[in-house]
Protein backbone atom coordinates (compact mmCIF):
# COMPACT_ATOMS: atom_id res chain seq x y z
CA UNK A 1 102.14 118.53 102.49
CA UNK A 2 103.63 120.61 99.87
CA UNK A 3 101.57 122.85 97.25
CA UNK A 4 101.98 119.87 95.01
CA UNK A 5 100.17 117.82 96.93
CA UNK A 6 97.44 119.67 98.71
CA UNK A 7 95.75 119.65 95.65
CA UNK A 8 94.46 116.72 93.34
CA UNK A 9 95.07 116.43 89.90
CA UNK A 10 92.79 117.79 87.47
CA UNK A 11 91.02 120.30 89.97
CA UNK A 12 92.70 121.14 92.70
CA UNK A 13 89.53 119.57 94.83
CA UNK A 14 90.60 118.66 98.26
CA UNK A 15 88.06 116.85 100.33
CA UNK A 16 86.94 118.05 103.51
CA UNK A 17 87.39 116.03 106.84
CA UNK A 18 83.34 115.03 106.21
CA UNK A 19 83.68 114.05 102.55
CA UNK A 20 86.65 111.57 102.89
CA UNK A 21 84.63 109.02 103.11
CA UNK A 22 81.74 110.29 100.26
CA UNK A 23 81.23 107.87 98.21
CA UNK A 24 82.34 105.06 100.56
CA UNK A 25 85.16 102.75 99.56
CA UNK A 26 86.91 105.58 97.56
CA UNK A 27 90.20 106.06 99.72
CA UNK A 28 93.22 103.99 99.89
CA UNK A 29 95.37 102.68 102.91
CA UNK A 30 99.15 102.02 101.52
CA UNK A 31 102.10 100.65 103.22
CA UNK A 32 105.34 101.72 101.37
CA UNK A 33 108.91 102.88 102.09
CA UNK A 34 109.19 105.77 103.94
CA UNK A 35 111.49 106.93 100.82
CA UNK A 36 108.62 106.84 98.57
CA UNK A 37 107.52 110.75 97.18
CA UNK A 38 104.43 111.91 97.02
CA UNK A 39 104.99 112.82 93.38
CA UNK A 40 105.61 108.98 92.68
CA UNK A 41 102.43 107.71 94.46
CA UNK A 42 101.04 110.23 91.82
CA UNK A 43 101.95 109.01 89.10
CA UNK A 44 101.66 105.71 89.76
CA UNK A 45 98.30 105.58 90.90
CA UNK A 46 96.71 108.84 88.63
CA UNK A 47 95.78 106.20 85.56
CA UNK A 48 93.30 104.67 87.89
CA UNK A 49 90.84 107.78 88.41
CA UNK A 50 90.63 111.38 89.54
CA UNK A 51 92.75 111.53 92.62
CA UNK A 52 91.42 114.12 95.25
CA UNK A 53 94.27 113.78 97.30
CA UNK A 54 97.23 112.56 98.86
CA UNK A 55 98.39 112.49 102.40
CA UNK A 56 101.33 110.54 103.49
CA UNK A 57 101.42 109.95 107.45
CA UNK A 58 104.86 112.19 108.73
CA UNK A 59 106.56 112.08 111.97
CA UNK A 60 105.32 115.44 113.73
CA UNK A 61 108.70 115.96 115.01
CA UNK A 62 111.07 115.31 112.10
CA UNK A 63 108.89 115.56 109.56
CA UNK A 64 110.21 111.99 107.75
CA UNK A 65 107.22 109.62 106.34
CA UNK A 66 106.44 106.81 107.93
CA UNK A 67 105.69 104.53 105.31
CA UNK A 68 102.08 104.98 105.40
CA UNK A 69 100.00 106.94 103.04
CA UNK A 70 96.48 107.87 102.01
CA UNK A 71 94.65 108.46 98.22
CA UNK A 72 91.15 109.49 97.60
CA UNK A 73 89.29 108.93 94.61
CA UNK A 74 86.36 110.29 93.41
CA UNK A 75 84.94 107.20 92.83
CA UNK A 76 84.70 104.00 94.48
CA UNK A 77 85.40 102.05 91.26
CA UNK A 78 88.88 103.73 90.79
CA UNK A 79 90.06 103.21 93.96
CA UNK A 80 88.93 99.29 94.27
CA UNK A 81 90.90 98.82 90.92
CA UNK A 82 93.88 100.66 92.06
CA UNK A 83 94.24 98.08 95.21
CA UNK A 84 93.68 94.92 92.15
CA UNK A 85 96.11 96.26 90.09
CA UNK A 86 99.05 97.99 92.39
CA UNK A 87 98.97 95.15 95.79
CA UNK A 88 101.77 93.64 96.11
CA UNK A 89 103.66 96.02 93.14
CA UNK A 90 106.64 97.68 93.20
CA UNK A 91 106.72 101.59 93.06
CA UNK A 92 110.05 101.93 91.34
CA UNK A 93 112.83 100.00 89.26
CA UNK A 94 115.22 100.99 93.35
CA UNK A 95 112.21 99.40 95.23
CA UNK A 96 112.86 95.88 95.77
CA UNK A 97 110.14 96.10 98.66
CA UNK A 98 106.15 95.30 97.03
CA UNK A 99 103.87 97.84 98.68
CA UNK A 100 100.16 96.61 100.34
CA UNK A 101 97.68 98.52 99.20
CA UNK A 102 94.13 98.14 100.81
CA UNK A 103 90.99 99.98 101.02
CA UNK A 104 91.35 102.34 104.19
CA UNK A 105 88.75 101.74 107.04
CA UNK A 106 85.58 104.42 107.33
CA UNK A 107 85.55 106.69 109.75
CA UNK A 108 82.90 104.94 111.55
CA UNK A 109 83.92 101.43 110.61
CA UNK A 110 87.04 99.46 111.60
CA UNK A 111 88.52 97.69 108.96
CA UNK A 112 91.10 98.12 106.08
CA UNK A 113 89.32 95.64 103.53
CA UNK A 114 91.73 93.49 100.91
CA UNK A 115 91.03 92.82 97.35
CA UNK A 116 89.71 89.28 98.22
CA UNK A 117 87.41 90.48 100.92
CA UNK A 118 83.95 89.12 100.12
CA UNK A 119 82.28 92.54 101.42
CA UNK A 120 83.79 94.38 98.51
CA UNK A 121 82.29 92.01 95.80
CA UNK A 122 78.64 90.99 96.96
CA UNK A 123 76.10 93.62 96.44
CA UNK A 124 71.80 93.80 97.86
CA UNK A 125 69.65 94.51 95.53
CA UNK A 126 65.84 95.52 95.10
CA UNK A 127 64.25 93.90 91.86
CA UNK A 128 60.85 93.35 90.75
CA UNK A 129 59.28 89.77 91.88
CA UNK A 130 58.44 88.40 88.23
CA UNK A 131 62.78 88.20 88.39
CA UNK A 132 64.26 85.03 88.05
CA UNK A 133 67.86 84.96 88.67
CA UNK A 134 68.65 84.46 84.97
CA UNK A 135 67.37 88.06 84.66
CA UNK A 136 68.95 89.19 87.49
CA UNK A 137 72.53 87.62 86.12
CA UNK A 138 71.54 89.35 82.73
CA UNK A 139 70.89 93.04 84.09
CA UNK A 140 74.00 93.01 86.15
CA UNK A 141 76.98 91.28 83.83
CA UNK A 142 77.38 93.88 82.28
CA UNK A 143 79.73 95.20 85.15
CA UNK A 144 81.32 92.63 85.31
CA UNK A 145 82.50 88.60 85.86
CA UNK A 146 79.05 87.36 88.43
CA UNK A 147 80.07 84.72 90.31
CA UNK A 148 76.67 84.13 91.36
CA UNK A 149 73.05 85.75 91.44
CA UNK A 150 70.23 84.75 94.47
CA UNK A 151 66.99 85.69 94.70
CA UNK A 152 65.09 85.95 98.45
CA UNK A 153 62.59 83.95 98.36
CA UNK A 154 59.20 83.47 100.89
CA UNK A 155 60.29 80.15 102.83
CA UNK A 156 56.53 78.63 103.00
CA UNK A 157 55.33 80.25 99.74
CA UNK A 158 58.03 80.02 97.24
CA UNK A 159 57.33 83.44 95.97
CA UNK A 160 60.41 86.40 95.41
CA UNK A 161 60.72 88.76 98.23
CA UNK A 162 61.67 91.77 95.10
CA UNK A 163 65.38 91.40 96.73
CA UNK A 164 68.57 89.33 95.59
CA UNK A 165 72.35 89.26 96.24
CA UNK A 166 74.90 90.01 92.89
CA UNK A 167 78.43 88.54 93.82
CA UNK A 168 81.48 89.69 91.54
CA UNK A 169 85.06 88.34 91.14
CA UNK A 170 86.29 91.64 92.00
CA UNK A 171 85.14 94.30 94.26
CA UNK A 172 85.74 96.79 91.42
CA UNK A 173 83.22 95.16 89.36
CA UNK A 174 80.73 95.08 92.44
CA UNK A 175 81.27 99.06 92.90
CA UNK A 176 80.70 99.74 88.97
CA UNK A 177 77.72 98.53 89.30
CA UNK A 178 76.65 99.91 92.55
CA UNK A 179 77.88 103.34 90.52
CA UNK A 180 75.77 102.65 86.96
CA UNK A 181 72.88 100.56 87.42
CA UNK A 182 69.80 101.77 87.34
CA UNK A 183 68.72 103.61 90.72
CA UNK A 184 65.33 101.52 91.29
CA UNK A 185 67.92 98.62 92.27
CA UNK A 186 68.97 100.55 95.08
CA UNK A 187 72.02 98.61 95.07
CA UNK A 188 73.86 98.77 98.03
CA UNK A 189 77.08 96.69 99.77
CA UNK A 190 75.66 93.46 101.03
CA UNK A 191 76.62 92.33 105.07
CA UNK A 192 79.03 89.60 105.38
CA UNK A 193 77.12 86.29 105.30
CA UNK A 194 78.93 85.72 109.01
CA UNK A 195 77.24 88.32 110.05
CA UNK A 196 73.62 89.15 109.23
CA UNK A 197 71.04 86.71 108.33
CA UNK A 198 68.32 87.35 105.31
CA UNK A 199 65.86 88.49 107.60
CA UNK A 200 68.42 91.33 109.32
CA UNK A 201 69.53 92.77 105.77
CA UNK A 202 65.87 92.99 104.75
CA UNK A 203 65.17 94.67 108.21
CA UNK A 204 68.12 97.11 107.36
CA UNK A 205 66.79 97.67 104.40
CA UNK A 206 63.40 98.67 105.03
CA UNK A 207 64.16 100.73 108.50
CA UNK A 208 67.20 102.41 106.95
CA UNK A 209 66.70 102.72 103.50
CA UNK A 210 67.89 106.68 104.77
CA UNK A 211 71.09 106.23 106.13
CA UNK A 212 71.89 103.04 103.13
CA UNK A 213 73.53 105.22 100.64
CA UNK A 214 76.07 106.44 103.09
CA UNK A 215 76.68 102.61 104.38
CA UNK A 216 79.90 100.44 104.71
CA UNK A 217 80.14 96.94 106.05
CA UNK A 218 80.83 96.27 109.35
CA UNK A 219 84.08 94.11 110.05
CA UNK A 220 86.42 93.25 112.94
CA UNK A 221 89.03 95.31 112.64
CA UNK A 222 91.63 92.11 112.43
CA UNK A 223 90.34 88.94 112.60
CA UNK A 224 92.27 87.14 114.84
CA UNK A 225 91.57 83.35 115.91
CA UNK A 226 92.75 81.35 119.02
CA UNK A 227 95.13 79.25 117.80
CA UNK A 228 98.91 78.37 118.72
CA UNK A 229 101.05 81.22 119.40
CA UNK A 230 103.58 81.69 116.24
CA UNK A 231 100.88 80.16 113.53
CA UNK A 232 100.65 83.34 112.26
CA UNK A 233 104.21 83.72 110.73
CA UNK A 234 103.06 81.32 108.13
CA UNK A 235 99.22 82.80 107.28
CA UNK A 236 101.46 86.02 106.82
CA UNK A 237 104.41 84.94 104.43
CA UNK A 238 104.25 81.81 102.63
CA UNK A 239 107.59 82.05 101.09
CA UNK A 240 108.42 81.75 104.84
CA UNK A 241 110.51 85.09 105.15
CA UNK A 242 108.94 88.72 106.30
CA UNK A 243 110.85 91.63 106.08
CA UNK A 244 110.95 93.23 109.94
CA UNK A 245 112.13 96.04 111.74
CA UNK A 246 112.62 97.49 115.94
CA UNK A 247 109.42 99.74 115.27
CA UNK A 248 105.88 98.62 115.20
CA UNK A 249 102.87 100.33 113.71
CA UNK A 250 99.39 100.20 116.36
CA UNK A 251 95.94 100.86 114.92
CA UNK A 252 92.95 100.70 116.68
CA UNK A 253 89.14 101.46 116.16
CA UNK A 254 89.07 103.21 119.82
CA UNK A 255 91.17 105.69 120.09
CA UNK A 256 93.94 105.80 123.34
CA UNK A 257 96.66 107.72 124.84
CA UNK A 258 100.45 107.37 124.86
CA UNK A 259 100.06 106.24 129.03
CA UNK A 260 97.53 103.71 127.25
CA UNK A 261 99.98 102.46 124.71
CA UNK A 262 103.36 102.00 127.02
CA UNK A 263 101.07 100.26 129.63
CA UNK A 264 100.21 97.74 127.33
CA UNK A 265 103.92 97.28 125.03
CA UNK A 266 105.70 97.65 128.33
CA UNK A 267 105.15 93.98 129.47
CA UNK A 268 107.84 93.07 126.68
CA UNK A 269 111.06 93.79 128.42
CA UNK A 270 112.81 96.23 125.95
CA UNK A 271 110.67 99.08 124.92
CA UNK A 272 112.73 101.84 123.94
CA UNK A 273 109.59 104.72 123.41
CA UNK A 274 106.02 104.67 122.15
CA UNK A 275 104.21 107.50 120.24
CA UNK A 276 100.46 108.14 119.30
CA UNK A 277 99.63 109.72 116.27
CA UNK A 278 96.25 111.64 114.95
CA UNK A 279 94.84 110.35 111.40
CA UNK A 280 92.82 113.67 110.28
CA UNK A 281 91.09 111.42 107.84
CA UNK A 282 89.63 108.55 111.18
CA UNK A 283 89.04 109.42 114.41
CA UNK A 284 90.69 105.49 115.15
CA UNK A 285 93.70 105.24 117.54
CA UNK A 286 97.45 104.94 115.69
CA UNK A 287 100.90 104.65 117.61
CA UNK A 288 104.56 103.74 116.90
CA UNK A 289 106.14 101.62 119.15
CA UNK A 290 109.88 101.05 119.50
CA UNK A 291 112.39 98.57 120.97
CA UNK A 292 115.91 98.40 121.26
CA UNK A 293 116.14 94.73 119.77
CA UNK A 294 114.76 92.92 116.99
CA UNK A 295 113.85 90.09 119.46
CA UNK A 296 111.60 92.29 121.42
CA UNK A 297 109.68 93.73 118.52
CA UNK A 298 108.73 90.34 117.29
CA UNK A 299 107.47 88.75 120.02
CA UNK A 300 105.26 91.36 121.04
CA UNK A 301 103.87 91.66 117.09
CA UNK A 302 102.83 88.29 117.22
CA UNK A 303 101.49 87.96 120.77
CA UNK A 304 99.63 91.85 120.46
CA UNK A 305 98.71 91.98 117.61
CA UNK A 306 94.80 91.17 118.29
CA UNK A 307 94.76 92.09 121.74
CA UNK A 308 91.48 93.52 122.92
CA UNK A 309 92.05 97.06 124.19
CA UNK A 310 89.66 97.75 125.92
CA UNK A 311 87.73 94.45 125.93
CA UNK A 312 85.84 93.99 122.71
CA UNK A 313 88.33 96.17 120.80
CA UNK A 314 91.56 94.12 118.83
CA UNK A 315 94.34 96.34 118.52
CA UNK A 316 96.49 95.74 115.19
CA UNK A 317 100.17 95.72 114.97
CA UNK A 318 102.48 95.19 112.24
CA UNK A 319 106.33 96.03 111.77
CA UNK A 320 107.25 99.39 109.68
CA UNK A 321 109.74 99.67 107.31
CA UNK A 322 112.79 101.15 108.51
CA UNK A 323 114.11 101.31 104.83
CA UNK A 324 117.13 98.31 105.85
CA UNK A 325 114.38 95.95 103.98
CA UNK A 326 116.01 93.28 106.44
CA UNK A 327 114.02 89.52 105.97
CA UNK A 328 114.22 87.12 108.55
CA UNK A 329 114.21 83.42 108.27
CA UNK A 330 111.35 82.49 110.32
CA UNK A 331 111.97 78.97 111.34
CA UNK A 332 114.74 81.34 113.31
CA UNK A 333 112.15 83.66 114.61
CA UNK A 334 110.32 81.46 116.36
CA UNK A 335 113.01 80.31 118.40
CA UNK A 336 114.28 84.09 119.19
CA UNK A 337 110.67 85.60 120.14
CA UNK A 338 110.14 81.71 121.88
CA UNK A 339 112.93 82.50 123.91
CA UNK A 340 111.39 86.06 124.90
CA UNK A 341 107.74 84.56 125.83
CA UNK A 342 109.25 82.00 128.49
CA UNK A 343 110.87 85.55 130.18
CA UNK A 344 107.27 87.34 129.70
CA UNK A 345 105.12 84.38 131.10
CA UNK A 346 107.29 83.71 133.80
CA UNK A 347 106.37 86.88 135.07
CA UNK A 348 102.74 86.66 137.31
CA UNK A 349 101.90 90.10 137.03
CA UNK A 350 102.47 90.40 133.47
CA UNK A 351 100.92 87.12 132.41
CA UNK A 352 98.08 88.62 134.48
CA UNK A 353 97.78 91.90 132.00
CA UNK A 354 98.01 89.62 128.76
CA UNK A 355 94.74 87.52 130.12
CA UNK A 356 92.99 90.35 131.14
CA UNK A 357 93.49 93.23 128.86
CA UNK A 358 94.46 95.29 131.94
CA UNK A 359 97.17 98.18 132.68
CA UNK A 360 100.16 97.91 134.71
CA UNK A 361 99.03 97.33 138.53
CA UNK A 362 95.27 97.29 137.53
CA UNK A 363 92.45 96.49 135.11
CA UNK A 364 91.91 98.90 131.83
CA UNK A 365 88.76 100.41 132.05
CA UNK A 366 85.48 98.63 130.48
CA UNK A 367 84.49 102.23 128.81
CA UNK A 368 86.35 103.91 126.30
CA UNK A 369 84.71 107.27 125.18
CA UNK A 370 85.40 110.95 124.95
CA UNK A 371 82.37 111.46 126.57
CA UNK A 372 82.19 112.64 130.38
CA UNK A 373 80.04 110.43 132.07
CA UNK A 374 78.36 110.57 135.42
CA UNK A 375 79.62 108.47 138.38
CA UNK A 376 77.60 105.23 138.65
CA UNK A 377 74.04 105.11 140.52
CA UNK A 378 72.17 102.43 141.81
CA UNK A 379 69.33 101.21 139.68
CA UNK A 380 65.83 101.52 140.30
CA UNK A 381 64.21 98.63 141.80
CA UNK A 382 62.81 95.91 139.47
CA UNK A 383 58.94 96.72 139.34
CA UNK A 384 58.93 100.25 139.86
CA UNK A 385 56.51 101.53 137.21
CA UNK A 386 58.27 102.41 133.62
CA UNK A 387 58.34 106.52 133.03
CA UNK A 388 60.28 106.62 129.79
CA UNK A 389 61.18 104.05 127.67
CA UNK A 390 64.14 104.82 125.24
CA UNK A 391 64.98 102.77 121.87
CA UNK A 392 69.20 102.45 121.12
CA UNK A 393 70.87 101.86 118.01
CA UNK A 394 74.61 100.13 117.54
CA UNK A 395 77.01 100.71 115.12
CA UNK A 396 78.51 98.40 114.42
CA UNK A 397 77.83 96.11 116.84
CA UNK A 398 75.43 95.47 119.90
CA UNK A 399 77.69 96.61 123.20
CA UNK A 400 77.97 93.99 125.79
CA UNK A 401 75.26 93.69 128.25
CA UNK A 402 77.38 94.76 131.36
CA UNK A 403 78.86 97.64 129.73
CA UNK A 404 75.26 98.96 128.59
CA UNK A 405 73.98 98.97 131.99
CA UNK A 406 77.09 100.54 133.37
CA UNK A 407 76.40 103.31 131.22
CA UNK A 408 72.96 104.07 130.96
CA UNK A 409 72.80 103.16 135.13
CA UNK A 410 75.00 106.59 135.43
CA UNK A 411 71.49 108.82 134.50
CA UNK A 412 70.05 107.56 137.79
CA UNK A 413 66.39 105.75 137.88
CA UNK A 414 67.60 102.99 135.36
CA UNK A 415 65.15 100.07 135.75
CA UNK A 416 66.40 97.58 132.95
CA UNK A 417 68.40 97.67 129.72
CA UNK A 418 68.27 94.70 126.93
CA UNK A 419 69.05 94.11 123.71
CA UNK A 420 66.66 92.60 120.91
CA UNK A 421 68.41 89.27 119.87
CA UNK A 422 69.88 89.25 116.35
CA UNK A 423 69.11 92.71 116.15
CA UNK A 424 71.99 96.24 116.33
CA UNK A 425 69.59 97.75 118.73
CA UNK A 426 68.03 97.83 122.35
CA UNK A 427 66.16 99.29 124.58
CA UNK A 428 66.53 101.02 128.20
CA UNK A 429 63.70 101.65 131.08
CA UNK A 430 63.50 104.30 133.38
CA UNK A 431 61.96 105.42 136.18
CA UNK A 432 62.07 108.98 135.59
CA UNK A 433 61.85 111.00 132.76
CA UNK A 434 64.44 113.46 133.42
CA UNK A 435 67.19 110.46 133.76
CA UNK A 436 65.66 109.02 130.65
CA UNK A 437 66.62 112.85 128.61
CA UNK A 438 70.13 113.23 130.10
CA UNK A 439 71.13 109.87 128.73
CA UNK A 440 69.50 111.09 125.49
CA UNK A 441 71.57 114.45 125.76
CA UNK A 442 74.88 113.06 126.45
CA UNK A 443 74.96 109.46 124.49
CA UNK A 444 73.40 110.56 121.03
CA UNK A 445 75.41 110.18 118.18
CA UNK A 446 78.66 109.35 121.25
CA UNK A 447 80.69 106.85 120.85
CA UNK A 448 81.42 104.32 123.46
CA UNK A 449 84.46 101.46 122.96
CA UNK A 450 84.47 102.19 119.17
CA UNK A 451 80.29 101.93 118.85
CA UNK A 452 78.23 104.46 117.84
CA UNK A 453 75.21 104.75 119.68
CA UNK A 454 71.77 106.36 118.75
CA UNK A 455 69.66 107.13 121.89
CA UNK A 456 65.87 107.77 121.07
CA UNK A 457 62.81 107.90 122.92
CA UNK A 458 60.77 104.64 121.92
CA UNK A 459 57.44 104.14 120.53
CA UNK A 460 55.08 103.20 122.81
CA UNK A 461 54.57 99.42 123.23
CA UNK A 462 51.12 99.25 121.82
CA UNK A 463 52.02 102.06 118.60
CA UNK A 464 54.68 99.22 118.19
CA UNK A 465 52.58 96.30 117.75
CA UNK A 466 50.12 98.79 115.60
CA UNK A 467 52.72 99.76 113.08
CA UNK A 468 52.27 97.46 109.83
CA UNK A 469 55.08 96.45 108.09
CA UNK A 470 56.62 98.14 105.45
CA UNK A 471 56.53 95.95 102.04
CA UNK A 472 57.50 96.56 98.28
């Protein structure tokens, strides 16, 4: 990046690698031509707020863009009005090509989020219990269009739990008032109705009132749905033409390794190279993948792109602009990648990988993680007498049952891991209290197939059941 552009208007404040994502839902994910300057992006997106900086995504060997770029606000508002106003814009009077602009994923999280995502625009609230929802509507308009207020109510009583829900038209709206309203609200991003229940957000909210100010929805990284294989071409381009290219973009919450990446793009004949690249601002996995047809590169877009790699992680993939801003009837593309999935399928080893999730010649492994684990131990038998009792936290999700005790087994003495139903968190039992602090040591704050894990000793069973609840 040139002088230019490692520093942000109006400043020259450059966020650290810990402060991209401070306050949350302040950065920008944008797809443009890899002709694009920085000095445009600039320009074009400076009336919006105080940009902290700019990074477009370069090719480490020559140095071109590769039609991806970052911006970071200072505030959450700016950059959630930047994504209203400039999706689907042009940069320039020469681009013909409209640019996506989304807001970028969290470091911890897995999602880029779109302007009509209904995490961006419903906010959790704390409010006295004489509130009716015409006061709650009233305090919060004034940030902007409500679509509608609810109050938490006591199912058997009737009576206001002091918490509501505040859903905007637009997510800017939703973060302006997140940023001005008074702080007793404690007005935070509400979960996705799909995937918390009243009772869970009121949990969070009273057992991590902490770590609330520093939290972003949880999202599959691309929702993907079982469904016939080319219905996607029309969810993704109703005027029924997409512009397309021999190179594909890979993102991933879990991060993975070139070996990783040609195993899996390999089993669509025609792969010319593959290449992983490092986003300083996520620790999430991104690659380039090229083939030497057009053909080749669609059909393994649309049949990849939600692949779980490893299992419980879907991989995204999307063409990149090569700058020949080539469209593609895709009545026509059907036919063509059609053509290439009766050659792929036909093939028993490879229609073997694409059920599986697994690598050429064998299946990928169930536990993707940085950290070094031990080799696997047997388990301690059933009713041997509980030593240490340790309490586990998810983020964002629970890990599958199978994969926890293939972990947590690796300490030695393990003598039963669960989960707590409806719940991010679970506990394991050991036999011995030495396993039980090694599994402490090395999972801690690790994580394991794009989870974060918290590893804690537990309260005691019976300083459980003592502990009264925490109320308002």
């Amino acid at each position: 990046m040139d002088e230019a552009g490692s520093s942000a208007s109006g400043g020259g404040f450059r966020p650290g690698v810990d402060s991209l994502d401070e306050p949350p839902n302040s950065r920008i994910f944008l797809v443009i031509s890899k002709y694009t300057p920085e000095s445009v992006l600039r320009e074009r997106f400076s009336p919006f707020g105080d940009i902290q900086d700019i990074w477009v995504v370069r090719d480490k060997h020559t140095k071109e863009s590769k039609g991806i770029a970052f911006v970071k606000f200072a505030r959450s508002s700016q950059a959630c009005r930047a994504m209203e106003e400039m999706h689907g814009q042009c940069l320039g009077p020469n681009d013909t090509k409209p640019i996506k602009v989304f807001i970028a994923q969290s470091r911890s999280s897995g999602s880029h989020r779109d302007v009509e995502d209904e995490e961006l625009t419903r906010i959790f609230v704390m409010i006295p219990k004489s509130y009716t929802e015409e006061d709650l509507r009233e305090k919060f308009k004034v940030y902007g269009d409500i679509e509608y207020c609810s109050i938490i109510k006591n199912k058997v009583t009737g009576e206001s739990k002091g918490l509501g829900y505040v859903r905007y038209l637009k997510p800017s709206q939703a973060a302006q008032a997140i940023e001005n309203c008074d702080r007793s609200f404690r007005a935070i991003l509400a979960e996705p109705k799909n995937k918390a229940s009243e009772s869970s957000e009121q949990d969070y909210y009273s057992n991590m009132r902490q770590e609330a100010l520093g939290h972003e929805p949880r999202v599959n990284m691309f929702p993907f749905e079982q469904q016939s294989e080319f219905s996607s071409f029309d969810k993704n381009d109703s005027r029924g033409q997409e512009a397309i290219s021999k190179r594909l973009s890979v993102v991933s919450r879990v991060p993975f390794t070139e070996e990783q990446l040609f195993s899996i793009f390999d089993i669509v004949p025609g792969l010319e190279y593959c290449e992983v690249q490092r986003d300083p601002y996520s620790n999430y996995g991104h690659g380039v993948v090229q083939y030497f047809n057009v053909a080749s590169a669609i059909y393994a877009k649309y049949k990849l792109h939600g692949f779980q790699y490893p299992p419980g992680n879907r991989i995204g993939v999307s063409f990149i602009d090569d700058g020949s801003n080539k469209t593609v009837d895709l009545s026509g593309e059907k036919m063509v990648a059609a053509q290439l999935a009766s050659m792929v399928w036909n093939n028993p080893s490879q229609q073997q990988l694409m059920q599986f999730g697994g690598s050429s010649g064998s299946q990928l492994p169930q536990i993707q993680t940085d950290v070094v684990l031990p080799s696997c131990k047997k388990k301690a038998p059933p009713e041997t007498p509980v030593k240490e009792r340790l309490f586990i936290v998810f983020n964002p999700h629970p890990l599958p049952l199978d994969v926890l005790e293939d972990i947590f087994c690796r300490f030695g003495n393990l003598i039963e891991v669960y989960l707590v139903s409806g719940k991010n968190v679970g506990y394991a039992k050991y036999a011995d209290r030495i396993s039980a602090n090694d599994a402490i040591a090395t999972l801690h704050g690790k994580i394991l197939n794009g989870v974060r894990l918290k590893v804690m000793l537990a309260d005691s069973p019976r300083e459980e059941s003592n502990k009264r609840q925490r109320t308002y």
